[in-house]
Protein backbone atom coordinates (compact mmCIF):
# COMPACT_ATOMS: atom_id res chain seq x y z
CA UNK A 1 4.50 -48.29 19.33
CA UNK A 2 3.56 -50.44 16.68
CA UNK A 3 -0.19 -50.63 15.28
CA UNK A 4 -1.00 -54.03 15.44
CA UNK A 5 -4.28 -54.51 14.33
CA UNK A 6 -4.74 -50.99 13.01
CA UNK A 7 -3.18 -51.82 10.16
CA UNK A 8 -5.81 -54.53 9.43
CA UNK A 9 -8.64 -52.30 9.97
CA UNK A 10 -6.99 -49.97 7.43
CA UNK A 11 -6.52 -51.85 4.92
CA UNK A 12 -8.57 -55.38 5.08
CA UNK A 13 -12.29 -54.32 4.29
CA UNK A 14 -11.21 -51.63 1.48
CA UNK A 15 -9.59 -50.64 -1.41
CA UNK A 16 -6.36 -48.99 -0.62
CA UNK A 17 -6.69 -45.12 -0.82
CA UNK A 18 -10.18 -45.43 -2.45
CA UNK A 19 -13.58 -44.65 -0.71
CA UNK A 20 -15.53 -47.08 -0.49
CA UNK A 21 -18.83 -47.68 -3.12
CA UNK A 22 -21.17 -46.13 -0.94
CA UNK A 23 -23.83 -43.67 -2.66
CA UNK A 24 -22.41 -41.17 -0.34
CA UNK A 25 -18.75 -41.34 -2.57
CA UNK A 26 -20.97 -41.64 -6.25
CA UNK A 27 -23.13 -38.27 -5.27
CA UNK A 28 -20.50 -35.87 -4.54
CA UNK A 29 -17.81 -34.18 -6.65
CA UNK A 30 -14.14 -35.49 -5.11
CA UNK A 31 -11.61 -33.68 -4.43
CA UNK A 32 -8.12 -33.87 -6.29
CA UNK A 33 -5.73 -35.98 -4.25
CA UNK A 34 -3.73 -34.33 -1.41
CA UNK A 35 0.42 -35.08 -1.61
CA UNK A 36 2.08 -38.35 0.15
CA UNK A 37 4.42 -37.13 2.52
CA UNK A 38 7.80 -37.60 1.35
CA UNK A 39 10.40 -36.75 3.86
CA UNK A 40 10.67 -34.79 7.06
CA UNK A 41 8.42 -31.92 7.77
CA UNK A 42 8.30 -29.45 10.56
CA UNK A 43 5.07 -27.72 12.14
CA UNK A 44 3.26 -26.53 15.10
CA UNK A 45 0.64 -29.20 15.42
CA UNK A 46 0.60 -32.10 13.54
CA UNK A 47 -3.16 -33.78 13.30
CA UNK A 48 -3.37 -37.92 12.58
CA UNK A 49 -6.55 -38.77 11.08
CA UNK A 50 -8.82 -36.77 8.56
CA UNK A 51 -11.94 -37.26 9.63
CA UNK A 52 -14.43 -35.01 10.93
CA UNK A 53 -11.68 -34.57 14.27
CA UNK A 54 -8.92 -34.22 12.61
CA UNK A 55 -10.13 -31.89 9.85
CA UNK A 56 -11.82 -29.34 12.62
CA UNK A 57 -8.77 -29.65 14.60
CA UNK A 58 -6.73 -28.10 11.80
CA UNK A 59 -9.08 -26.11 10.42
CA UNK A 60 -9.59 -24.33 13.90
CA UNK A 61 -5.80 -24.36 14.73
CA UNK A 62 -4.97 -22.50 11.60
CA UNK A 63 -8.41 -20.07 11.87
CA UNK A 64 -5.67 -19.36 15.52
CA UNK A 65 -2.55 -18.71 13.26
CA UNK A 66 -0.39 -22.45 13.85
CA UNK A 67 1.38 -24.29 11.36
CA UNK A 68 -0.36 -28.00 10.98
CA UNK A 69 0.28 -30.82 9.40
CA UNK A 70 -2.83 -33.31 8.91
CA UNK A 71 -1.89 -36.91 7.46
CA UNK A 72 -4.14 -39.25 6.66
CA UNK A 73 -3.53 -43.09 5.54
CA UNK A 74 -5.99 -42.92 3.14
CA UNK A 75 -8.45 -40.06 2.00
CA UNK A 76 -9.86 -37.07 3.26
CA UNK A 77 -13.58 -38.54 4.96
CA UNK A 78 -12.68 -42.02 4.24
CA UNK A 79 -13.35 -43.59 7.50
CA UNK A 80 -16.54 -43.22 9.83
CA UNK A 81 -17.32 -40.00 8.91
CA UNK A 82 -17.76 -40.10 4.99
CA UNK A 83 -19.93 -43.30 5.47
CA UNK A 84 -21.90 -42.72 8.52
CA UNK A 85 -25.67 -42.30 9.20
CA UNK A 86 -25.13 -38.42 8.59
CA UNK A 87 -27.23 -37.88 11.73
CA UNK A 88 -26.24 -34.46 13.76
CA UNK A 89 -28.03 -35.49 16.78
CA UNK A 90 -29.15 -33.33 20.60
CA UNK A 91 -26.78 -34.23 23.60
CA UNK A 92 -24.13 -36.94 24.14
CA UNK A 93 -24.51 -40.40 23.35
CA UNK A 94 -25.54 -41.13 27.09
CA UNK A 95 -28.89 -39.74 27.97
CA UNK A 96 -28.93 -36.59 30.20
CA UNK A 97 -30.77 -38.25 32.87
CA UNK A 98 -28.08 -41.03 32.69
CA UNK A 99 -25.65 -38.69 32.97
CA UNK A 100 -26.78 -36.69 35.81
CA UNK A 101 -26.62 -40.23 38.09
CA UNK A 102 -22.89 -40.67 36.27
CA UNK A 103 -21.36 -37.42 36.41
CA UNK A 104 -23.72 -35.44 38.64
CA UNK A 105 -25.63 -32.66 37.79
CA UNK A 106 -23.52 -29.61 37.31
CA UNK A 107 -21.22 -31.45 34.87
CA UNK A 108 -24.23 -32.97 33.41
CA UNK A 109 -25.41 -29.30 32.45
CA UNK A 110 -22.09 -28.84 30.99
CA UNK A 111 -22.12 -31.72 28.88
CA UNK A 112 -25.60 -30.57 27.78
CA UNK A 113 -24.64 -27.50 26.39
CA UNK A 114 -21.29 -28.64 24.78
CA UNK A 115 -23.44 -30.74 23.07
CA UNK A 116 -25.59 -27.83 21.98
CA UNK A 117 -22.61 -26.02 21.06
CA UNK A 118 -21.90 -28.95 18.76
CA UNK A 119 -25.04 -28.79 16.81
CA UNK A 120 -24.27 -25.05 16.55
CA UNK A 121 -20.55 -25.75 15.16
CA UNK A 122 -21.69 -27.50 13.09
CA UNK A 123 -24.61 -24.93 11.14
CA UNK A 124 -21.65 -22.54 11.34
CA UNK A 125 -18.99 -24.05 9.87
CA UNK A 126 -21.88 -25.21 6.87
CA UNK A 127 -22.95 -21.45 6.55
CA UNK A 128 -18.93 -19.36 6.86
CA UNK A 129 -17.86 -22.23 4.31
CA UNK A 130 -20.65 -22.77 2.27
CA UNK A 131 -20.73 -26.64 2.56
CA UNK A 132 -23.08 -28.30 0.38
CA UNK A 133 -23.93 -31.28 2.07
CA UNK A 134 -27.90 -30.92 2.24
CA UNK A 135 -28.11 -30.20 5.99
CA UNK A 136 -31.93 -30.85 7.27
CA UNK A 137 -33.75 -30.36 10.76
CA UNK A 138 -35.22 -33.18 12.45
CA UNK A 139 -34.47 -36.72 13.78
CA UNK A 140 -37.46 -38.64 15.26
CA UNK A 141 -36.92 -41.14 17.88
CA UNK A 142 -38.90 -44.51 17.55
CA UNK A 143 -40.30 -46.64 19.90
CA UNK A 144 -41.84 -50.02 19.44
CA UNK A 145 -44.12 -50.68 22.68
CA UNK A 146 -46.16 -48.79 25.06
CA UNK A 147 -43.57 -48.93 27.82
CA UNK A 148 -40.63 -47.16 25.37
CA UNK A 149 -43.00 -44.35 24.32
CA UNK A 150 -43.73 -43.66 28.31
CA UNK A 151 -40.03 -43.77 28.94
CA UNK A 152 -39.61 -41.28 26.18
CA UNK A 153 -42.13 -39.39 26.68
CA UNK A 154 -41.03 -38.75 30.15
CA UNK A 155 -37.47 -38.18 29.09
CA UNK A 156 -38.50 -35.08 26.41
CA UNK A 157 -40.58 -33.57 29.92
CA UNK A 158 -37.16 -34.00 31.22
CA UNK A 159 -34.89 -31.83 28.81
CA UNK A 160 -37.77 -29.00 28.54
CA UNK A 161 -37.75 -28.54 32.49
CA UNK A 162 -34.41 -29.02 33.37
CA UNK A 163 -32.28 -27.90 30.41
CA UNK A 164 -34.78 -25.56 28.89
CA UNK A 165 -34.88 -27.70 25.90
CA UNK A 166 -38.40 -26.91 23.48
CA UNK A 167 -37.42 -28.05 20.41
CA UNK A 168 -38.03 -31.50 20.96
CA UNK A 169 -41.62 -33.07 21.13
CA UNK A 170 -43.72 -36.37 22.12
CA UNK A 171 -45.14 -38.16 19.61
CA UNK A 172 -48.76 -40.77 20.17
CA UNK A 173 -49.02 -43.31 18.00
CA UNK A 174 -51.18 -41.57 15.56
CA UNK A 175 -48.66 -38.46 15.18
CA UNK A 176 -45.58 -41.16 14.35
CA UNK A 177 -47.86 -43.48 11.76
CA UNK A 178 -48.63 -39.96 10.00
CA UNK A 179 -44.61 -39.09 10.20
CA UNK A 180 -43.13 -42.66 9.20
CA UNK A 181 -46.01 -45.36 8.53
CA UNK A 182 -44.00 -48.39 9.68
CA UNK A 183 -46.23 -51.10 11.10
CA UNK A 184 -43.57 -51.38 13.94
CA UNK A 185 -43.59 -47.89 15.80
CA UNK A 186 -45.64 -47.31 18.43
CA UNK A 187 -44.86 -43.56 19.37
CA UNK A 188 -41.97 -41.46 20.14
CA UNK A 189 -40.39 -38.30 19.70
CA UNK A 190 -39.29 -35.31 16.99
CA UNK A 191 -36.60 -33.15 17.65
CA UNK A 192 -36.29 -30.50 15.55
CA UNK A 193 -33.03 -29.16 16.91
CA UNK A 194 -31.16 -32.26 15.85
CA UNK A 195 -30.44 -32.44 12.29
CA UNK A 196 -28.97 -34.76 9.11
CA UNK A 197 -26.57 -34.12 6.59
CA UNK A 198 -24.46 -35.85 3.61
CA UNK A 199 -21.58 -36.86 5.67
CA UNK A 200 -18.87 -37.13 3.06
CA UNK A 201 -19.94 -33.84 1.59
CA UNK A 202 -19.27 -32.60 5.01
CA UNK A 203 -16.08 -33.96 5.25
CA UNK A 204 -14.60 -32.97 1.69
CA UNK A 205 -15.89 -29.26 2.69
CA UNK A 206 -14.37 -29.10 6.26
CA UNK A 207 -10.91 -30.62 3.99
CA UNK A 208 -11.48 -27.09 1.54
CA UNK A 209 -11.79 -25.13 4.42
CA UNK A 210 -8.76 -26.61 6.32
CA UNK A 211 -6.59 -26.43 2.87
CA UNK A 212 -7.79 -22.36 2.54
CA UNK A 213 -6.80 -22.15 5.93
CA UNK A 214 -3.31 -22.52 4.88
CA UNK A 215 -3.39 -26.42 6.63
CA UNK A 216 -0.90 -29.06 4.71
CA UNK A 217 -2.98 -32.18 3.91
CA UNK A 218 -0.86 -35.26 3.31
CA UNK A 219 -3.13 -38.51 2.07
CA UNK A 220 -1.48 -41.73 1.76
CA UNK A 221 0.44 -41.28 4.85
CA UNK A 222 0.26 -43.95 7.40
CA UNK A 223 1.38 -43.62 11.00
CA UNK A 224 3.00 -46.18 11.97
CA UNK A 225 5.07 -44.92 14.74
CA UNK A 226 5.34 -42.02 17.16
CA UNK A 227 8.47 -40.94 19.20
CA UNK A 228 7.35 -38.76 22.38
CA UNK A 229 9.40 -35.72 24.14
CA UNK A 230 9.07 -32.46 24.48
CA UNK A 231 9.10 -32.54 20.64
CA UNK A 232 6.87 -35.09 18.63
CA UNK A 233 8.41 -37.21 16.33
CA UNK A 234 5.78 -38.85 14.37
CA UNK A 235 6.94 -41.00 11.97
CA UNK A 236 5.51 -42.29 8.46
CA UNK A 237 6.06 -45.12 5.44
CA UNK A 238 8.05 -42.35 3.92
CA UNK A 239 8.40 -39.39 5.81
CA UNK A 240 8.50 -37.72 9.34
CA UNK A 241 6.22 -34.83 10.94
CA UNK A 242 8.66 -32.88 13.98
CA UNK A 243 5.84 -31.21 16.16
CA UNK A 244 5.11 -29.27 19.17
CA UNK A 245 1.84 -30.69 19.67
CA UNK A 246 -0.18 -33.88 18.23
CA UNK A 247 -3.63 -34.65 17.70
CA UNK A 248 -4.67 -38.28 17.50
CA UNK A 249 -7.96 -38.09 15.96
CA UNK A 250 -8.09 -41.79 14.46
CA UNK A 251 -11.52 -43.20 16.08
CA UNK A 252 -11.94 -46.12 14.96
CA UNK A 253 -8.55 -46.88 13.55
CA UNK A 254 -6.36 -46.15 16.68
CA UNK A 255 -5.03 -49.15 16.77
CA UNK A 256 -2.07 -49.84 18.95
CA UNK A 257 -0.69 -46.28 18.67
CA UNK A 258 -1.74 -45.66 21.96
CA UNK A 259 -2.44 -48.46 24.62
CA UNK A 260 -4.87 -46.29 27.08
CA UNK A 261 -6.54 -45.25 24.09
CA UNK A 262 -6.50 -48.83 22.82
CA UNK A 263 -8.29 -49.78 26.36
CA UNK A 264 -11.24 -48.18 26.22
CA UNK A 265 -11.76 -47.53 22.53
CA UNK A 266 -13.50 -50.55 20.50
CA UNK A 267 -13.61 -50.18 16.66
CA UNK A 268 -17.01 -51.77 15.86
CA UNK A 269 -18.23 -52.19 12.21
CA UNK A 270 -22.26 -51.40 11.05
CA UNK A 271 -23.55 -50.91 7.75
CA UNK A 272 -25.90 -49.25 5.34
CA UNK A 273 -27.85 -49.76 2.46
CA UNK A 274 -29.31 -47.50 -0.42
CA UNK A 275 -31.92 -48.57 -2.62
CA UNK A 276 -33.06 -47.20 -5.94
CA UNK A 277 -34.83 -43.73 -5.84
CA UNK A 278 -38.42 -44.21 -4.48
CA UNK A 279 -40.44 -41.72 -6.25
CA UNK A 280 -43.88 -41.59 -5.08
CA UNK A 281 -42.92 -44.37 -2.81
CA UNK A 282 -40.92 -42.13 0.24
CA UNK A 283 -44.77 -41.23 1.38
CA UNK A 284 -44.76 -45.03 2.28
CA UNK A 285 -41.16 -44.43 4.69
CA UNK A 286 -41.40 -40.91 5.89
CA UNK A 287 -43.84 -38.11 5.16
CA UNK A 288 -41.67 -35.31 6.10
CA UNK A 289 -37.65 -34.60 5.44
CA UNK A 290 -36.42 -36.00 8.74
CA UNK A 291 -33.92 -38.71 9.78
CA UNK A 292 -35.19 -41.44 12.31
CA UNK A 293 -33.63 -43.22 14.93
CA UNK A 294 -35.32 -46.40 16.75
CA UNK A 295 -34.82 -47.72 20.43
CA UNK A 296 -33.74 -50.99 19.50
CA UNK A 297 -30.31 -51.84 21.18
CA UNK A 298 -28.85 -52.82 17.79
CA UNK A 299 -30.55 -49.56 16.31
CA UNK A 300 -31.98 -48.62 12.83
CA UNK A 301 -31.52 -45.77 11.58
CA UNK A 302 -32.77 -44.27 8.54
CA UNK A 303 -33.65 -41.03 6.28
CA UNK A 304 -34.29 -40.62 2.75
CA UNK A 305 -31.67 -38.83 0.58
CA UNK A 306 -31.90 -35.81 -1.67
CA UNK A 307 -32.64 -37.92 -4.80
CA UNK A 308 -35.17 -39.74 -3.15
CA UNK A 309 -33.55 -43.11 -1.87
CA UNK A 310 -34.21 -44.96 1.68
CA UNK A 311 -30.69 -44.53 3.15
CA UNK A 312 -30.75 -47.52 6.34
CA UNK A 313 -28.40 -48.39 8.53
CA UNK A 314 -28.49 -51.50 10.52
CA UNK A 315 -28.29 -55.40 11.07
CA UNK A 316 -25.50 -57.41 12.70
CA UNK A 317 -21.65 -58.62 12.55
CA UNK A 318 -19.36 -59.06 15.39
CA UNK A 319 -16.56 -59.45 13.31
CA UNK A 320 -13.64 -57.31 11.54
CA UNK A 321 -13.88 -58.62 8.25
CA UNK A 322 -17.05 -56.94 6.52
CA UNK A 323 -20.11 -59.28 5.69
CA UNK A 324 -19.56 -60.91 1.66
CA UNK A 325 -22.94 -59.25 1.44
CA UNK A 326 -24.04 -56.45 3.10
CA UNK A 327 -27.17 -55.55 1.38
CA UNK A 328 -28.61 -59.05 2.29
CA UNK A 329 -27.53 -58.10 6.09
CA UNK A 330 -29.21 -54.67 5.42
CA UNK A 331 -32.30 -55.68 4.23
CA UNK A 332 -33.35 -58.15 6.83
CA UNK A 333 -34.42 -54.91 9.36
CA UNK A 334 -35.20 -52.87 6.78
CA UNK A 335 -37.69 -55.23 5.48
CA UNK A 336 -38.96 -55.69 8.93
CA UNK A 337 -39.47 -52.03 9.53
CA UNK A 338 -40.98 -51.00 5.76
CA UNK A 339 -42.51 -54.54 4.63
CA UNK A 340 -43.50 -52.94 1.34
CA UNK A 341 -39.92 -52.78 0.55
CA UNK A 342 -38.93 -55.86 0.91
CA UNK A 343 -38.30 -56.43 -2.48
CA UNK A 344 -37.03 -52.90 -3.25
CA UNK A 345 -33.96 -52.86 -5.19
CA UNK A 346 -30.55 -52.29 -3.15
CA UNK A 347 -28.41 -49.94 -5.74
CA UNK A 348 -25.48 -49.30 -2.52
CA UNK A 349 -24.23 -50.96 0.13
CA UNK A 350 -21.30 -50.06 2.53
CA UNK A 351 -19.58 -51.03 5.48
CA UNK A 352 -17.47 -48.73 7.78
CA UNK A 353 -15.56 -48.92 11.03
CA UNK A 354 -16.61 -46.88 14.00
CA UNK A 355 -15.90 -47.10 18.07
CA UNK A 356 -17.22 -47.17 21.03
CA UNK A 357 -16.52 -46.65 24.77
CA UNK A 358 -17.77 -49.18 27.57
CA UNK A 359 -20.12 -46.03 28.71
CA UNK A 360 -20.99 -44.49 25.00
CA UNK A 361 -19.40 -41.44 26.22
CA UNK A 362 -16.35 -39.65 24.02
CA UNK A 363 -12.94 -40.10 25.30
CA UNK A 364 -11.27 -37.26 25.30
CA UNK A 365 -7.89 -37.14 26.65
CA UNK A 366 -4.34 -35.10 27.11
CA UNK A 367 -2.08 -38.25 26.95
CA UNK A 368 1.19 -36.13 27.72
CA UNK A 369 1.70 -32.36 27.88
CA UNK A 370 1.78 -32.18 24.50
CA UNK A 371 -0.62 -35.19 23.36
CA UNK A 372 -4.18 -35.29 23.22
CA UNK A 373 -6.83 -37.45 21.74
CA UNK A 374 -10.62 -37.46 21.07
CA UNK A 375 -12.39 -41.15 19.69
CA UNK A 376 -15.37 -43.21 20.77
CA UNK A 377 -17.88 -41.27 19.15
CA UNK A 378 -20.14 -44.65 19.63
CA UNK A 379 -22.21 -43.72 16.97
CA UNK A 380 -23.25 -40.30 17.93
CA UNK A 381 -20.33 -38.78 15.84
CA UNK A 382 -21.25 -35.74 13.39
CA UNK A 383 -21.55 -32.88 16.35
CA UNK A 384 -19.41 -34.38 18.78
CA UNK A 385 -15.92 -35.26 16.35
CA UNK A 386 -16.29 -31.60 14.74
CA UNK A 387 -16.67 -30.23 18.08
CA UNK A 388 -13.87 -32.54 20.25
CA UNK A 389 -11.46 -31.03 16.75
CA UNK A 390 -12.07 -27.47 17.87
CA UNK A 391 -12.01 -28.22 21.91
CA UNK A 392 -8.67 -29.84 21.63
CA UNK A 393 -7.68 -26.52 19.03
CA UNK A 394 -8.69 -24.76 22.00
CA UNK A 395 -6.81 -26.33 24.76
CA UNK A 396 -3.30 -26.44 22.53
CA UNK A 397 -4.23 -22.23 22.66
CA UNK A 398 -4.52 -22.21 26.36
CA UNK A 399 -8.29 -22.04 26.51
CA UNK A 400 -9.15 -25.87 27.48
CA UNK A 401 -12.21 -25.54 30.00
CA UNK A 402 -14.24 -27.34 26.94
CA UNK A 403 -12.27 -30.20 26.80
CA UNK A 404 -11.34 -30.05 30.15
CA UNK A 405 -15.15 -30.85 30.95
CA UNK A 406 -15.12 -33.96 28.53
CA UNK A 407 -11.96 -34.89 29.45
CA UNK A 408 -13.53 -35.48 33.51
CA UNK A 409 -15.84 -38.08 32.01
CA UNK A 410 -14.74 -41.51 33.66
CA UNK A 411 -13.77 -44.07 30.89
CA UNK A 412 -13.53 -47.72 32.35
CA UNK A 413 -11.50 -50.20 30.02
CA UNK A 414 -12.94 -53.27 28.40
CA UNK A 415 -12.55 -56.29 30.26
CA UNK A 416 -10.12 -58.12 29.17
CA UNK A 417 -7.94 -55.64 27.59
CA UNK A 418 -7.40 -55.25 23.94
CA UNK A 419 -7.49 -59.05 23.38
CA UNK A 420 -11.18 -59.99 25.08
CA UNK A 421 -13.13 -57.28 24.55
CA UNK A 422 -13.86 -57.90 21.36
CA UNK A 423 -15.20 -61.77 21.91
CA UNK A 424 -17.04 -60.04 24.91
CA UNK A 425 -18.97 -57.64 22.84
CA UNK A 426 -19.71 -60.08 20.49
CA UNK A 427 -21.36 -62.17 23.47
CA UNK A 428 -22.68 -58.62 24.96
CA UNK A 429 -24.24 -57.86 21.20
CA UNK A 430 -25.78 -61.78 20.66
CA UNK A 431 -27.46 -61.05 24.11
CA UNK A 432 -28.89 -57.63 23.32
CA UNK A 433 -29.79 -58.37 19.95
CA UNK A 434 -31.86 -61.33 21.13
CA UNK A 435 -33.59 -59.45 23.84
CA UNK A 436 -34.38 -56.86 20.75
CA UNK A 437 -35.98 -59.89 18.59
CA UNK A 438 -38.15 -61.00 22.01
CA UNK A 439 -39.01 -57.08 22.55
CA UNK A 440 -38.17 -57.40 26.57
């Protein structure tokens, strides 16, 4: 199996084997570089992709006793999850009363508390490895109209009857102007169960842990091939990994190394911006240390970071290739959101691949008896890739009711297959994204 077109997503928006200049890579301490693999290597499990998946998967496998190998084509946290929003949010990407009409109830309350269980992998693997990577309570949800705040409103008297869920609470207009005084939001929500974190600093300390675990970390190490039987041959530019299991935790840069994966896994780019430190000016984006999320289909999403800059993520490309310049893409909503910005000096900007599923619903999956794969975070990431590494961990150790659960969630393919889905979305996202500009 050849990887097409994951090779392009590897290596065509970024330096080779460098993280990109995000503020996230300039304000943490890196670590030294891991070996290229060089020949053929044996182990129990052997883990593709070192992101937030990947990393948990080999950290918890190890924690269990097994022999893993974890290579990597690049760096430890160099995709998604050392650029990402760093938001650890409540439930699954799909919203519980969603889910319930698409999965029915009683797996709905499953998926309700694996998603729980996420946020509290998560605070424990911070606390037993003593990760610093600034990990905060709170995300708000913003709406911009009357209609949204009702909706959402109704949804947080949905979680506390059903699911038991208090931490979360509506917000009047009034209550969100004193939290974030943007002109633009109406209303919302705060939950203070949901949380936000300096994703690469995440990343690099679930890669110490793994590594103290006794896990072999190979960087530089691209996958291009994969040989299956009842041992896995998995094959590199200059080496070979002989396993009884693999992982394929590659998100985003799957590729073509697995077709049904390929189906119904869409790498999708977004960006962020970071603009000089604020000062006395962060009372003018948000009044307390929380992250925010709006309800906008292509969504902002924002927080301010430890040294005082607006971190936000948004605006729009349909495309591979990365925008020439991002922070001009960047600051179009984030002007519209914080107009006394506008002219605020952009110090970072960063691009960085993600996926999605046609539902926004993981897809977790054993692809033969010895094969499984977790992707399509669709944005919603940071609990749900640290917590799919430990489920499939669990299920190579006999003990796969977790991601057995996920694993039941129906994943349609793109229409079109691998070569129409992307000109699709790009017509799906030029729809939505109007719709957002006309507020329907």
């Amino acid at each position: 199996m050849k990887t097409g077109d994951r090779v392009d997503l590897l290596y065509s928006n970024d330096r080779k084997e460098e993280y990109p200049a995000s503020w996230y890579a300039a304000s943490v301490d890196p670590l030294s570089p891991f070996p290229d693999l060089k020949g053929a290597t044996r182990a129990d499990v052997c883990v593709v992709g070192a992101g937030y998946t990947g990393l948990s998967a080999a950290l918890h496998l190890a924690e269990r006793g097994y022999d893993v190998v974890l290579v990597e084509a690049h760096r430890v946290g160099f995709g998604a999850s050392g650029r990402n929003g760093g938001q650890l949010g409540s439930g699954q990407r799909m919203a519980q009363d969603g889910l319930e009409s698409f999965v029915g109830p009683e797996d709905a309350g499953k998926l309700w508390q694996l998603a729980e269980d996420a946020k509290g992998l998560v605070r424990d693997l911070v606390a037993r490895h003593d990760i610093d990577c600034h990990l905060k309570p709170g995300i708000a949800h913003a709406c911009f109209s009357a209609g949204e705040v009702r909706h959402e409103h109704t949804y947080v008297e949905h979680l506390r009857a059903r699911y038991g869920y208090d931490q979360i609470t509506p917000l009047d207009r009034d209550q969100m102007q004193a939290l974030c005084p943007s002109p633009k939001y109406v209303g919302g929500s705060l939950d203070m169960g949901a949380g936000h974190l300096h994703p690469l600093a995440y990343a690099l300390g679930l890669a110490r842990a793994a590594k103290a675990a006794g896990v072999r970390i190979f960087e530089r190490t691209h996958v291009h091939d994969i040989v299956r039987g009842e041992r896995v041959s998995v094959r590199t530019d200059q080496g070979r990994v002989e396993a009884d299991h693999l992982i394929l935790a590659c998100n985003g840069y799957m590729g073509g190394l697995d077709r049904k994966v390929a189906a119904r896994v869409m790498p999708i780019n977004n960006f962020i911006a970071a603009t000089e430190p604020l000062g006395d000016a962060t009372a003018r984006v948000l009044t307390r240390d929380v992250a925010v999320a709006d309800s906008k289909f292509v969504i902002n999403y924002f927080r301010l970071s430890h040294d005082g800059r607006l971190l936000f993520g948004g605006g729009e490309s349909y495309g591979y290739r990365f925008p020439s310049d991002i922070a001009a893409l960047v600051r179009k909503p984030m002007a519209q959101i914080f107009p006394d910005l506008r002219d605020v000096r952009i110090d970072y900007a960063w691009g960085g691949t993600l996926a999605i599923t046609m539902k926004r619903m993981p897809y977790l999956r054993r692809l033969a008896p010895n094969i499984l794969s977790a992707s399509g975070y669709s944005g919603h990431g940071v609990g749900t890739a640290t917590h799919a590494g430990q489920l499939m961990a669990m299920a190579i150790a006999g003990e796969a009711e977790g991601f057995d659960t996920m694993a039941r969630v129906p994943a349609p393919p793109f229409p079109g297959g691998t070569m129409l889905r992307s000109p699709l979305l790009a017509l799906a996202m030029t729809w939505f994204a109007l719709r957002d500009r006309l507020g329907v």
